[in-house]
N, C-alpha and C. Protein backbone atom coordinates (compact mmCIF):
# COMPACT_ATOMS: atom_id res chain seq x y z
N UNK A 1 0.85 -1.18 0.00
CA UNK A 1 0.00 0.00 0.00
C UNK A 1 0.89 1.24 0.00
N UNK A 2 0.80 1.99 -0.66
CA UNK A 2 1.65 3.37 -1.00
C UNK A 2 0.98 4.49 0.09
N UNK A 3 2.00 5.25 0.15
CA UNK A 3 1.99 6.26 1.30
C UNK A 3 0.76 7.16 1.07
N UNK A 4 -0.08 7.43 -0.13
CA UNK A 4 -0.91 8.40 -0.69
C UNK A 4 -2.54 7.62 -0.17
N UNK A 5 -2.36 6.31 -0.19
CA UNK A 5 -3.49 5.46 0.42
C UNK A 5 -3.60 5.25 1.55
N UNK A 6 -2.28 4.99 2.09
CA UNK A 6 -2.63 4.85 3.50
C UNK A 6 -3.15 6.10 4.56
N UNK A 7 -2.66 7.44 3.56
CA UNK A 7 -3.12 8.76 4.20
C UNK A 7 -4.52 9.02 3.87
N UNK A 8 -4.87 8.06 2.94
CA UNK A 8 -6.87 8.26 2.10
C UNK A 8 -7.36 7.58 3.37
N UNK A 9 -6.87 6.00 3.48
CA UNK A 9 -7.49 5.55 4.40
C UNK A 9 -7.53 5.83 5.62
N UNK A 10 -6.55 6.80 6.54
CA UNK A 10 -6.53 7.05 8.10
C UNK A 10 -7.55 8.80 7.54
N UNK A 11 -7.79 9.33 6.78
CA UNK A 11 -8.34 10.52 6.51
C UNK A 11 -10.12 10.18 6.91
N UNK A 12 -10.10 8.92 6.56
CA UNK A 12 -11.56 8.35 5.91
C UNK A 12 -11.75 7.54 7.59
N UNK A 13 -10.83 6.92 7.66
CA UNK A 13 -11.17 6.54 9.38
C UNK A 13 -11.75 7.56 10.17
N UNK A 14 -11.05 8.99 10.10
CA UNK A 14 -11.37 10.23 11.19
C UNK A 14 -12.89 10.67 10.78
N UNK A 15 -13.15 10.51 9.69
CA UNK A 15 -14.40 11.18 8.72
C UNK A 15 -15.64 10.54 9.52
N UNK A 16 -15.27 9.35 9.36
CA UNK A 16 -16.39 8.24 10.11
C UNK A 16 -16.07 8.07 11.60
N UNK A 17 -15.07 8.51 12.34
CA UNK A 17 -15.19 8.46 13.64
C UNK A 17 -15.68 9.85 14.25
N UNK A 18 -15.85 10.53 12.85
CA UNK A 18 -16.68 11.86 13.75
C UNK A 18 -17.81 12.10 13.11
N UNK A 19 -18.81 11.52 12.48
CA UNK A 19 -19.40 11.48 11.44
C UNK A 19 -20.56 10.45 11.92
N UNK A 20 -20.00 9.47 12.71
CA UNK A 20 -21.27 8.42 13.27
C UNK A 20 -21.26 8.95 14.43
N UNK A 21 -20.94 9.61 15.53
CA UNK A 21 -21.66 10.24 16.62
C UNK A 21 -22.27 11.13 16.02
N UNK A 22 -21.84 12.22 15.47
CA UNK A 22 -22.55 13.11 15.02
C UNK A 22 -24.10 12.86 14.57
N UNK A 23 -23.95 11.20 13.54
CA UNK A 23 -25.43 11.31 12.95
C UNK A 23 -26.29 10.56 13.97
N UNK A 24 -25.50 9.59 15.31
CA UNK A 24 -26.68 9.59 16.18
C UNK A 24 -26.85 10.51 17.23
N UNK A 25 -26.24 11.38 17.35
CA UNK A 25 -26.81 12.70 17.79
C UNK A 25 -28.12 12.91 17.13
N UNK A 26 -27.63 13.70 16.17
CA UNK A 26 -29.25 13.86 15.33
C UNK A 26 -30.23 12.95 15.41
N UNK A 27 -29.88 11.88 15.26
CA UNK A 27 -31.11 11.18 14.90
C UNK A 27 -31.85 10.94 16.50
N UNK A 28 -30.87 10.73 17.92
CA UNK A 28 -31.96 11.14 19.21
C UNK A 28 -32.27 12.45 19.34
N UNK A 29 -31.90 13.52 19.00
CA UNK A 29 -32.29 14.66 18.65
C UNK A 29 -33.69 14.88 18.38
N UNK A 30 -34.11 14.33 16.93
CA UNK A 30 -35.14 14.19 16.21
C UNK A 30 -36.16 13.35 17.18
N UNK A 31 -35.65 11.93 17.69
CA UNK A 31 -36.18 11.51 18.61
C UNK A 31 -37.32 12.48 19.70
N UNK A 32 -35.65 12.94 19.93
CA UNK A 32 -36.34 13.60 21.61
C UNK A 32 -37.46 15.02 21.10
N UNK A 33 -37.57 15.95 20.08
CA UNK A 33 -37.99 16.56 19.63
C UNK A 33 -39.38 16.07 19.15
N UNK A 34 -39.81 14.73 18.56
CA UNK A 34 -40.89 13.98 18.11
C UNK A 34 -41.85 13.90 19.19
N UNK A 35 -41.14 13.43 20.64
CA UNK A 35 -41.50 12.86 21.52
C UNK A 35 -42.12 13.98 22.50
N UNK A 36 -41.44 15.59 22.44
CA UNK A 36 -42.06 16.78 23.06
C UNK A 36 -43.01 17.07 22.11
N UNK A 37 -42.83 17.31 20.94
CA UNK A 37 -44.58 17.56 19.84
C UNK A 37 -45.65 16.62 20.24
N UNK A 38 -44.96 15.48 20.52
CA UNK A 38 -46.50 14.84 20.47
C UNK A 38 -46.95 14.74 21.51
N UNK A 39 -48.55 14.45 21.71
CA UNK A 39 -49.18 14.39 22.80
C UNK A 39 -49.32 15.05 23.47
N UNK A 40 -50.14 15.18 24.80
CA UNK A 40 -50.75 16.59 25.47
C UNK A 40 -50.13 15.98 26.85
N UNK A 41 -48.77 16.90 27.00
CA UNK A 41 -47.90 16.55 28.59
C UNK A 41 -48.92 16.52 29.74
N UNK A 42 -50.27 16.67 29.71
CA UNK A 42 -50.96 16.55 31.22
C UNK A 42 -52.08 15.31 31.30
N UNK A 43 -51.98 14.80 30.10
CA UNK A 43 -52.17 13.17 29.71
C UNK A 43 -51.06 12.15 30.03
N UNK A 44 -50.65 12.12 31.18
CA UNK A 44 -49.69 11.11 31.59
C UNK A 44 -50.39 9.81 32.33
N UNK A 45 -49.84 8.54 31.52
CA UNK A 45 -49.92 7.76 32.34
C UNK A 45 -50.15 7.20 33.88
N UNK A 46 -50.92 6.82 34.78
CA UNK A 46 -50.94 6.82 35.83
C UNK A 46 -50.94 5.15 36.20
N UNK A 47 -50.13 4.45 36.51
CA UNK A 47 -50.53 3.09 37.23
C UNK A 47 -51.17 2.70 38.48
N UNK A 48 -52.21 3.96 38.76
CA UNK A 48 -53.22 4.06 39.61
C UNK A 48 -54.52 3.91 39.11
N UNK A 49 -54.63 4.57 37.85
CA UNK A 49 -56.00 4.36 37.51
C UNK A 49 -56.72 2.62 37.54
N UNK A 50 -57.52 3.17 38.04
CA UNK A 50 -58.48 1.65 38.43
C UNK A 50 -58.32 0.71 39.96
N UNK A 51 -56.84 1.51 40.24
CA UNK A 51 -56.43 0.67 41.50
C UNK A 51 -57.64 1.79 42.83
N UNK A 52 -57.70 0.98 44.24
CA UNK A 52 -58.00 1.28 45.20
C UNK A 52 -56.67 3.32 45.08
N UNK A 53 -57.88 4.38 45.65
CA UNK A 53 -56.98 4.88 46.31
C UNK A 53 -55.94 5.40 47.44
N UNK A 54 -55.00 5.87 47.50
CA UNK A 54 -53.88 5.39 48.62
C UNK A 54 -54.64 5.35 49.79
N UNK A 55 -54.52 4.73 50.88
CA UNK A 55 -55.05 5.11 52.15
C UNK A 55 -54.19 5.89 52.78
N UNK A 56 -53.90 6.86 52.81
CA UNK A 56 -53.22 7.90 53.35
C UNK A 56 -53.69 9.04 54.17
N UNK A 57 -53.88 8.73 55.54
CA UNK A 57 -54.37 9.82 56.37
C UNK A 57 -53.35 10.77 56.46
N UNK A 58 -54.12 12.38 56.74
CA UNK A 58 -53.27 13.31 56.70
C UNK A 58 -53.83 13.96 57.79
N UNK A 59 -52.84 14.45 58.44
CA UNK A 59 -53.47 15.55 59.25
C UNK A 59 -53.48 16.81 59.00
N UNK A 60 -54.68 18.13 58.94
CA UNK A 60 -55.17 18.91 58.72
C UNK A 60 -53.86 20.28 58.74
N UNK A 61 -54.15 21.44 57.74
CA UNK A 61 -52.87 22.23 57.48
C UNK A 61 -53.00 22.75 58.85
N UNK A 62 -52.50 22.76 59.60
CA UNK A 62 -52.54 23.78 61.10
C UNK A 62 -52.45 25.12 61.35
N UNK A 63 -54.01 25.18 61.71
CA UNK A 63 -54.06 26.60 62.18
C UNK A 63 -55.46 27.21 61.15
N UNK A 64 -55.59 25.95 60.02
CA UNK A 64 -55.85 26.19 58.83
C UNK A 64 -57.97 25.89 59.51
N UNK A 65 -58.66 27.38 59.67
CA UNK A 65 -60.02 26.96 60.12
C UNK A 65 -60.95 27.61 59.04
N UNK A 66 -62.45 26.90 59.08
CA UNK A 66 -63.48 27.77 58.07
C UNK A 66 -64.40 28.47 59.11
N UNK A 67 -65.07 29.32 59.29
CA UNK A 67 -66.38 29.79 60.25
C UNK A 67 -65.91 29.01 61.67
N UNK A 68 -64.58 29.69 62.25
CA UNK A 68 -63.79 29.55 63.38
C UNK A 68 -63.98 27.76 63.64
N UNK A 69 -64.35 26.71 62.84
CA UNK A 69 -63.89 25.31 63.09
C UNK A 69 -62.46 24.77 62.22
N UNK A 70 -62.07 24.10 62.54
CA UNK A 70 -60.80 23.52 61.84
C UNK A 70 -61.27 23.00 60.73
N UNK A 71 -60.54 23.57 59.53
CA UNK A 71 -60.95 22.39 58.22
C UNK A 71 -59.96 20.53 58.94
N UNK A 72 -60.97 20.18 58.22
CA UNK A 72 -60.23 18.45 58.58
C UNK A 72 -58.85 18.32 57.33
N UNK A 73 -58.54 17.48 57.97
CA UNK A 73 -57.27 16.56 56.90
C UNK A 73 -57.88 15.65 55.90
N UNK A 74 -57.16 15.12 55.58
CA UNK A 74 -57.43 14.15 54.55
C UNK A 74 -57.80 12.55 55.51
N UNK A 75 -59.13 11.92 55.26
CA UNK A 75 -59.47 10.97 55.80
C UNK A 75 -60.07 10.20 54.30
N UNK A 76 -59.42 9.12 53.88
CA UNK A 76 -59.62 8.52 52.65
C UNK A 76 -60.85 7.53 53.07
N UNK A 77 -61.06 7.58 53.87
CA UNK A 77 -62.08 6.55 54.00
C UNK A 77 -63.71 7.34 54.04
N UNK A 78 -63.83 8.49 53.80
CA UNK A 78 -64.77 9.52 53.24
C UNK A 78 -64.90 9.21 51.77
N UNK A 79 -63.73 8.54 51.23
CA UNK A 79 -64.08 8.29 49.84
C UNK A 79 -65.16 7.55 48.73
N UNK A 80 -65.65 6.57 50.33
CA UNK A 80 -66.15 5.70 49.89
C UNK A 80 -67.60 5.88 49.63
N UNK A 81 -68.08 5.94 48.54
CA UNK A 81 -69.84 6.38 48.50
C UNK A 81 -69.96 7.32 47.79
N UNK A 82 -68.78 8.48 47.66
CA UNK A 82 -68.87 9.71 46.82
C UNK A 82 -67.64 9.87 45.99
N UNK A 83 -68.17 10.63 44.62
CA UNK A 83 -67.15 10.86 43.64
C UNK A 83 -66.31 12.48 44.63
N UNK A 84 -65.04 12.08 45.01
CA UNK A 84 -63.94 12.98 45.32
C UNK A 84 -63.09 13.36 43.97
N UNK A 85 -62.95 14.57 44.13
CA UNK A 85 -61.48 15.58 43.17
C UNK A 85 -60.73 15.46 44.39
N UNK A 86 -59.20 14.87 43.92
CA UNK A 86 -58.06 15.71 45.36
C UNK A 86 -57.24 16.36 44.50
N UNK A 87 -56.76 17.50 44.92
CA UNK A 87 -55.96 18.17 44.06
C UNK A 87 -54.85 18.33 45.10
N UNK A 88 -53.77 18.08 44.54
CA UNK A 88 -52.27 18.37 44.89
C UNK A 88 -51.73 19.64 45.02
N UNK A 89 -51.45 20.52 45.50
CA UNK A 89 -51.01 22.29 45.49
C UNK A 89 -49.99 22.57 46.31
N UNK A 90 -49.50 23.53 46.34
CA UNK A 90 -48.54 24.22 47.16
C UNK A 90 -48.75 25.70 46.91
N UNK A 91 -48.53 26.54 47.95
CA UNK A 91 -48.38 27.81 47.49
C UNK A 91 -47.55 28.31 47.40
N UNK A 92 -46.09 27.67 47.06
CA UNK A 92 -44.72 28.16 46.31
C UNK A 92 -45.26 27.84 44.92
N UNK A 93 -45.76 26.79 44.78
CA UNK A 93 -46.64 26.59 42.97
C UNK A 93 -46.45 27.33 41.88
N UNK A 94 -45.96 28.39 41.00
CA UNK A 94 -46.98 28.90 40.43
C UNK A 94 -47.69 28.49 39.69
N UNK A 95 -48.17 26.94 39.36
CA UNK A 95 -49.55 27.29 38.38
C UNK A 95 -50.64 26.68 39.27
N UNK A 96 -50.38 27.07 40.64
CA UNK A 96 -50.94 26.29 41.56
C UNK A 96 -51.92 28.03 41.41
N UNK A 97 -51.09 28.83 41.74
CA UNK A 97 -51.65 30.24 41.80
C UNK A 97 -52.78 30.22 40.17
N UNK A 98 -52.63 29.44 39.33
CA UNK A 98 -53.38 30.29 38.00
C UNK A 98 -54.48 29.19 38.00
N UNK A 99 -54.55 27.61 38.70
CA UNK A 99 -55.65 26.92 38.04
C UNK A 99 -56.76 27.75 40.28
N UNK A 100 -55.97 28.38 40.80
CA UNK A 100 -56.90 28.65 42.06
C UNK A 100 -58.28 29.10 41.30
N UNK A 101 -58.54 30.41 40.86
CA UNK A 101 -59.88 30.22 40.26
C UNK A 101 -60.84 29.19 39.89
N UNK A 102 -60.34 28.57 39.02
CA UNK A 102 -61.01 26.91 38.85
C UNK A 102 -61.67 26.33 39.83
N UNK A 103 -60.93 26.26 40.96
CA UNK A 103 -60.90 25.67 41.60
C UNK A 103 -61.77 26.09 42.92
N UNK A 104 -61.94 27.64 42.84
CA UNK A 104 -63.21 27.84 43.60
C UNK A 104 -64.31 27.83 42.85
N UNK A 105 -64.51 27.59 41.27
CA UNK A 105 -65.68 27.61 40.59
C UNK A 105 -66.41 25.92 40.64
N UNK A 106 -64.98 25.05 40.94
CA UNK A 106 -65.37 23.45 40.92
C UNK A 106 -66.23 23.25 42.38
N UNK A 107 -65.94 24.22 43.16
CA UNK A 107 -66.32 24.04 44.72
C UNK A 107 -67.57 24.12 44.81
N UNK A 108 -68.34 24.86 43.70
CA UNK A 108 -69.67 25.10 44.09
C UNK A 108 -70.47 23.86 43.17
N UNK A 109 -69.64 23.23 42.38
CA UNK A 109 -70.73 21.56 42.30
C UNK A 109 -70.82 20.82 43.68
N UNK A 110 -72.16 20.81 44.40
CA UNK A 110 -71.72 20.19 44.95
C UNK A 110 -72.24 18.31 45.08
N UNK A 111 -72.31 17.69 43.77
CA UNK A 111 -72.14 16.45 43.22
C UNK A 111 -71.26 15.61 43.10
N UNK A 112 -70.25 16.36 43.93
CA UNK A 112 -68.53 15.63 44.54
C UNK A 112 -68.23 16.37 45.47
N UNK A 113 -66.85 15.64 45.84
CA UNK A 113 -66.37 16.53 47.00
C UNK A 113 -64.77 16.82 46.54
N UNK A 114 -64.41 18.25 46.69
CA UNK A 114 -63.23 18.32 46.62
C UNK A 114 -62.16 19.01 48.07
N UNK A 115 -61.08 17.92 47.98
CA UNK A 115 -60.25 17.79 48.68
C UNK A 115 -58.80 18.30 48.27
N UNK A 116 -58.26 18.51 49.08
CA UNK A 116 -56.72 19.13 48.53
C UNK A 116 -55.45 18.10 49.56
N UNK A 117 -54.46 18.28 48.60
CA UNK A 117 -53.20 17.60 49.55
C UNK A 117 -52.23 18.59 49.27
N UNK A 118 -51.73 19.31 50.84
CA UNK A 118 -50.79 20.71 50.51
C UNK A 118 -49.45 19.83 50.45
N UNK A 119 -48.93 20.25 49.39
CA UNK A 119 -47.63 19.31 49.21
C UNK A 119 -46.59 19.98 49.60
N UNK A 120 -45.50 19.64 50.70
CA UNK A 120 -44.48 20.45 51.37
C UNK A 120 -44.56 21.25 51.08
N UNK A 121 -45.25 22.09 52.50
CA UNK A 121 -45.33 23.32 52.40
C UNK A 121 -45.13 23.89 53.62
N UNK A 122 -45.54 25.17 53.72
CA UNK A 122 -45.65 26.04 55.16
C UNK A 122 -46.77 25.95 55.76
N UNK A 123 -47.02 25.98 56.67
CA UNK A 123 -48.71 26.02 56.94
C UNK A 123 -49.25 27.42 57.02
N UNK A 124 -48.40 28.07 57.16
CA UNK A 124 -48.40 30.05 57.16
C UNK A 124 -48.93 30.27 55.70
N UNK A 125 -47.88 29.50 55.19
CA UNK A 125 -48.00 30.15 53.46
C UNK A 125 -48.92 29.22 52.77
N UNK A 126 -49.38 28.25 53.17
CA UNK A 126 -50.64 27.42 52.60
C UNK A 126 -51.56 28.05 53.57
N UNK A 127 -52.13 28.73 54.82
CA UNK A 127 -53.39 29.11 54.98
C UNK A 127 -53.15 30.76 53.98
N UNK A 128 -52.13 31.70 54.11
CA UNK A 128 -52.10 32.97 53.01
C UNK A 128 -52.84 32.52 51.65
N UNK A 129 -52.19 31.72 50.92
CA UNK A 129 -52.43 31.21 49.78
C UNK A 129 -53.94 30.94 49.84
N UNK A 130 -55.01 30.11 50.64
CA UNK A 130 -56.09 29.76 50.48
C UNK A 130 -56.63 31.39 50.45
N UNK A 131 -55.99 32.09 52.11
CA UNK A 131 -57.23 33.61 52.20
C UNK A 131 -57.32 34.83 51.03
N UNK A 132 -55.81 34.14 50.07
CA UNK A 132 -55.78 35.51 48.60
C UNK A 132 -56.96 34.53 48.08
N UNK A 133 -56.81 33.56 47.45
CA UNK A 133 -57.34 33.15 46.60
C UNK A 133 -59.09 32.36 46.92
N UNK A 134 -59.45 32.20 48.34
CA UNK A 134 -60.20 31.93 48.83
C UNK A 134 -59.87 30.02 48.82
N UNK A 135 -60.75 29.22 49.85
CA UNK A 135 -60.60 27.92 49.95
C UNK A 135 -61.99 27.19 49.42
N UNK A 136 -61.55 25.98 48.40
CA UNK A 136 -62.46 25.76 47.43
C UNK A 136 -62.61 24.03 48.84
N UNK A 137 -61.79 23.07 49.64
CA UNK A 137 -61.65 22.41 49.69
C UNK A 137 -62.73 22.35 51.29
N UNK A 138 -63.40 21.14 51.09
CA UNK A 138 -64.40 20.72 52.20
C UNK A 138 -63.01 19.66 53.55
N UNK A 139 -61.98 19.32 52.50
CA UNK A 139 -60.35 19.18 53.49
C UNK A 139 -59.80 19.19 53.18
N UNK A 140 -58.90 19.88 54.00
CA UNK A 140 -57.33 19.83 53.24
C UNK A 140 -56.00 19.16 54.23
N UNK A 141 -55.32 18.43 53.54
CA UNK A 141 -54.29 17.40 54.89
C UNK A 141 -53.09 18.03 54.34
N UNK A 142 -51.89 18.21 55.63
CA UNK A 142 -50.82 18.53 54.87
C UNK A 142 -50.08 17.32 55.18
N UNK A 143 -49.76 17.41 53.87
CA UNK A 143 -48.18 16.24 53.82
C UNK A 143 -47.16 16.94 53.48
N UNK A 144 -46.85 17.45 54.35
CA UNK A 144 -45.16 17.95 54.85
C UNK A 144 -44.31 17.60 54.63
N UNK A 145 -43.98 16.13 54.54
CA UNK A 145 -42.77 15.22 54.36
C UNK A 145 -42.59 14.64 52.76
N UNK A 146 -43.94 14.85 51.66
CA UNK A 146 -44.25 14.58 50.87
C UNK A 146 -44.33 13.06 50.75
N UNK A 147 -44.58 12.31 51.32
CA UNK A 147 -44.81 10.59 51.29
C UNK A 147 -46.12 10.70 50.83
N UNK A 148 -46.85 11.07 51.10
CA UNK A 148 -48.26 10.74 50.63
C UNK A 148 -48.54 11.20 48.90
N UNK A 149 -47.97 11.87 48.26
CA UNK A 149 -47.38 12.56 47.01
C UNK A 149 -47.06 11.23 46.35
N UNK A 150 -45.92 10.40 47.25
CA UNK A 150 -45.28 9.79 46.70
C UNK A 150 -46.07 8.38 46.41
N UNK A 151 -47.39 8.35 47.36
CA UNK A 151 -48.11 7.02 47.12
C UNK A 151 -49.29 7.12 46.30
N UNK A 152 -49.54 9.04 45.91
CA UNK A 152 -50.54 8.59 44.82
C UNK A 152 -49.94 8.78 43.80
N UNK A 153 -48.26 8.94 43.64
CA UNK A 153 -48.05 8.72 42.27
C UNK A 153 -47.90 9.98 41.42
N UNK A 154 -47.04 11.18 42.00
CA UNK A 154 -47.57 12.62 41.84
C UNK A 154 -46.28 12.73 41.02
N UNK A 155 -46.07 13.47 39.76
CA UNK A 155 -44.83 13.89 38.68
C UNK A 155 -44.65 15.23 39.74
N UNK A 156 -45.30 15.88 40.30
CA UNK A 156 -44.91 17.40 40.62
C UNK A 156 -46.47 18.04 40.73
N UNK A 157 -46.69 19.26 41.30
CA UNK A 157 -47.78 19.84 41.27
C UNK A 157 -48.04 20.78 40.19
N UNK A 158 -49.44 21.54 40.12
CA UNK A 158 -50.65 20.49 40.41
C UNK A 158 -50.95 19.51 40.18
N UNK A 159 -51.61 18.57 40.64
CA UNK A 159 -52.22 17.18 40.16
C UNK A 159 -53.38 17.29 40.60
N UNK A 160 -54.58 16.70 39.92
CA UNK A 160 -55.81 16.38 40.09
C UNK A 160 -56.36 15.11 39.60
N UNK A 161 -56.86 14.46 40.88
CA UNK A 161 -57.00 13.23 40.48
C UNK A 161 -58.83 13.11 40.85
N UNK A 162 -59.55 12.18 39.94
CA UNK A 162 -60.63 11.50 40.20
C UNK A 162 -61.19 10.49 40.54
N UNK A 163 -61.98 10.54 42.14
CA UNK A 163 -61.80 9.26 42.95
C UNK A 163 -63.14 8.55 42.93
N UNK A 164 -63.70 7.51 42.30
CA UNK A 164 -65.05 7.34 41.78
C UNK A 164 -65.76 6.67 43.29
N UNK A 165 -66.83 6.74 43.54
CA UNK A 165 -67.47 6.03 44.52
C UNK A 165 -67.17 4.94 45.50
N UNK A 166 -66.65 4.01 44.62
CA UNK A 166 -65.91 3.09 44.99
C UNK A 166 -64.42 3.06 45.35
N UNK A 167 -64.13 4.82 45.74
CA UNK A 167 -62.61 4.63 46.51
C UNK A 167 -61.75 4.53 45.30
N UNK A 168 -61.55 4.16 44.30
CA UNK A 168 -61.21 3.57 43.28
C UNK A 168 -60.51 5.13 42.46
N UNK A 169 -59.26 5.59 42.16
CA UNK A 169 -58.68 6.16 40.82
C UNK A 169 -59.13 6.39 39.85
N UNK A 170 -60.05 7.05 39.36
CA UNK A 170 -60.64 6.80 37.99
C UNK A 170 -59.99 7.74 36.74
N UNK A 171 -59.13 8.84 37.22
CA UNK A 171 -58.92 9.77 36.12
C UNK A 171 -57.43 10.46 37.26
N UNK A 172 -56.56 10.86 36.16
CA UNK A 172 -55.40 11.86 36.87
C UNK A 172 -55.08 13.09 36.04
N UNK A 173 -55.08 13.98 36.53
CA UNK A 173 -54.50 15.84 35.33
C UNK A 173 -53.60 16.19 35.72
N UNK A 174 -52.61 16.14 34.89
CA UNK A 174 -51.12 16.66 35.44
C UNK A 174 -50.98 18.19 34.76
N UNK A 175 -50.71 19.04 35.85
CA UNK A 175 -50.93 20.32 35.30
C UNK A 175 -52.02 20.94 36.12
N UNK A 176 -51.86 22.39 35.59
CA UNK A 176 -53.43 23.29 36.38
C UNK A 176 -54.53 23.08 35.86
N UNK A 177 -55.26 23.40 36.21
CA UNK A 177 -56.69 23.19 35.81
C UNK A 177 -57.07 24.09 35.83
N UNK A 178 -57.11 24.42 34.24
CA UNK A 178 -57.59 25.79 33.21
C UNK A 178 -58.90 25.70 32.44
N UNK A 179 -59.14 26.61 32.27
CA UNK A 179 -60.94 26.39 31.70
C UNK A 179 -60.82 25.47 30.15
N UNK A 180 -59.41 25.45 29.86
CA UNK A 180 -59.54 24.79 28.10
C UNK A 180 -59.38 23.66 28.77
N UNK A 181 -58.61 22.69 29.63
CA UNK A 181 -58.34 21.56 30.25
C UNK A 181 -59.43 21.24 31.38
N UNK A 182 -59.98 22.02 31.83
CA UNK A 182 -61.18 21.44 32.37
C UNK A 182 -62.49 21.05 31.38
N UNK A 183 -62.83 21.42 30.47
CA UNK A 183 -63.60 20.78 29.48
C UNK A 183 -63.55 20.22 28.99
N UNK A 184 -62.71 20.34 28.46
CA UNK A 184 -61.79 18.76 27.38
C UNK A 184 -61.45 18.05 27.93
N UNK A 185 -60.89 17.74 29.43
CA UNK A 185 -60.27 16.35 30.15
C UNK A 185 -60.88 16.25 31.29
N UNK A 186 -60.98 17.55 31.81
CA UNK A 186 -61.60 17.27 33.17
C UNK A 186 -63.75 16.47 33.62
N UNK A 187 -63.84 17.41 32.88
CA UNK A 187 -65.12 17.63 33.05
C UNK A 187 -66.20 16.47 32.76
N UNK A 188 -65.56 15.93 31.69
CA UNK A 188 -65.57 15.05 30.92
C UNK A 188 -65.90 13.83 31.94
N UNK A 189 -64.57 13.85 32.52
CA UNK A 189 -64.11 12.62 33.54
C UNK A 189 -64.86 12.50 34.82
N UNK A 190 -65.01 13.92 35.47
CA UNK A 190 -65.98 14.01 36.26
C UNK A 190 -67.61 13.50 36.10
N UNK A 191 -67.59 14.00 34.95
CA UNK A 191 -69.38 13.43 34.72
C UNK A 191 -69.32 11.67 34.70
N UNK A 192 -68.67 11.10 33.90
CA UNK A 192 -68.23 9.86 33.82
C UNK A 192 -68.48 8.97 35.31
N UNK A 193 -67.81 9.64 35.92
CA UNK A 193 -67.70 9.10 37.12
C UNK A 193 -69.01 9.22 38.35
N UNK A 194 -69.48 10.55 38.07
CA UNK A 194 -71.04 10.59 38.60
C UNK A 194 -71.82 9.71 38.07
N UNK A 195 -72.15 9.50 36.74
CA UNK A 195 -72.92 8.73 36.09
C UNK A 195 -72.52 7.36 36.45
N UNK A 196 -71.39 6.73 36.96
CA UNK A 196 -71.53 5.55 37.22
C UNK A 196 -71.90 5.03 38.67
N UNK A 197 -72.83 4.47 38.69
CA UNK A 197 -73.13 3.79 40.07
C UNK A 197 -74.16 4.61 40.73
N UNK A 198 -74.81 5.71 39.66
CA UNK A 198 -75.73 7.03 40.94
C UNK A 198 -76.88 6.52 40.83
């Protein structure tokens, strides 16, 4: 092999040793880019739906009262007989701050019950947060330590989940709950779940 080839061939080695990372770069690139277009990020998977939900007692945000009585905590065993919303919040949040409206407009069905789980938080700055925005929740439990987060299965807040009669998971919304996502996913799910078993 002559000196003019062997410099073609180590030229052509470097070409392709920088040339195949490069094109699977791109091509998970394209991947990962396919995979953010598609689908609606607050349609996530839940390996709860259909299961029992968590039994997770909470005790009540402290300090946190309605018409000078204590709102209660979270007692899952209220679940049973009525369609529950629990919604996940914090008031470090912010889109915890933009679906709050919603969420005092959901308060006045009262054909469910909605519940909240303050997810590590303050109890100062979760009762502030309810008195700007007013309190939509018949209870609210704080989980402080976030374990209870962790047993219904929570990506981050908000979450809103739908708990059908039977105690049972029936629907999860990852994200706030906005008037375009409450019609199209929410609302939807809610009726669903009244209609079964009433």
């Amino acid at each position: 092999m002559t000196d003019a080839a062997n410099d073609n061939a180590k030229v052509t080695a470097r070409r392709i040793a920088v040339l195949v990372p490069l094109a699977v770069f791109l091509a998970l690139a394209v991947l990962f880019l396919i995979g953010l277009k598609s689908g609606d990020p607050s349609i996530l998977p839940s390996a709860l739906i259909g299961h029992p939900a968590p039994q997770t007692d909470l005790p009540p945000i402290a300090g946190l009262d309605r018409n000078g009585m204590p709102v209660p905590g979270l007692d899952p065993a209220k679940f049973k007989g009525a369609v529950t919303i629990v919604n996940v919040w914090a008031s470090w949040c912010v889109p915890c701050h933009d679906e709050a409206p919603m969420l005092m407009q959901l308060a006045q069905d009262k054909r469910f019950r909605l519940v909240g789980i303050n997810y590590k938080d303050d109890p100062g700055n979760a009762r502030r947060f309810l008195g700007r925005y007013g309190d939509p929740f018949v209870a609210a439990g704080a989980d402080e330590n976030g374990r209870a987060a962790i047993e219904w299965g929570v990506y981050g807040v908000p979450e809103t989940f739908i708990v059908d009669r039977n105690a049972r998971i029936a629907y999860k919304l990852v994200g706030p709950i906005m008037p375009d996502s409450y019609f199209s996913l929410l609302k939807p799910q809610i009726d669903k779940a009244l209609a079964a078993g009433s």
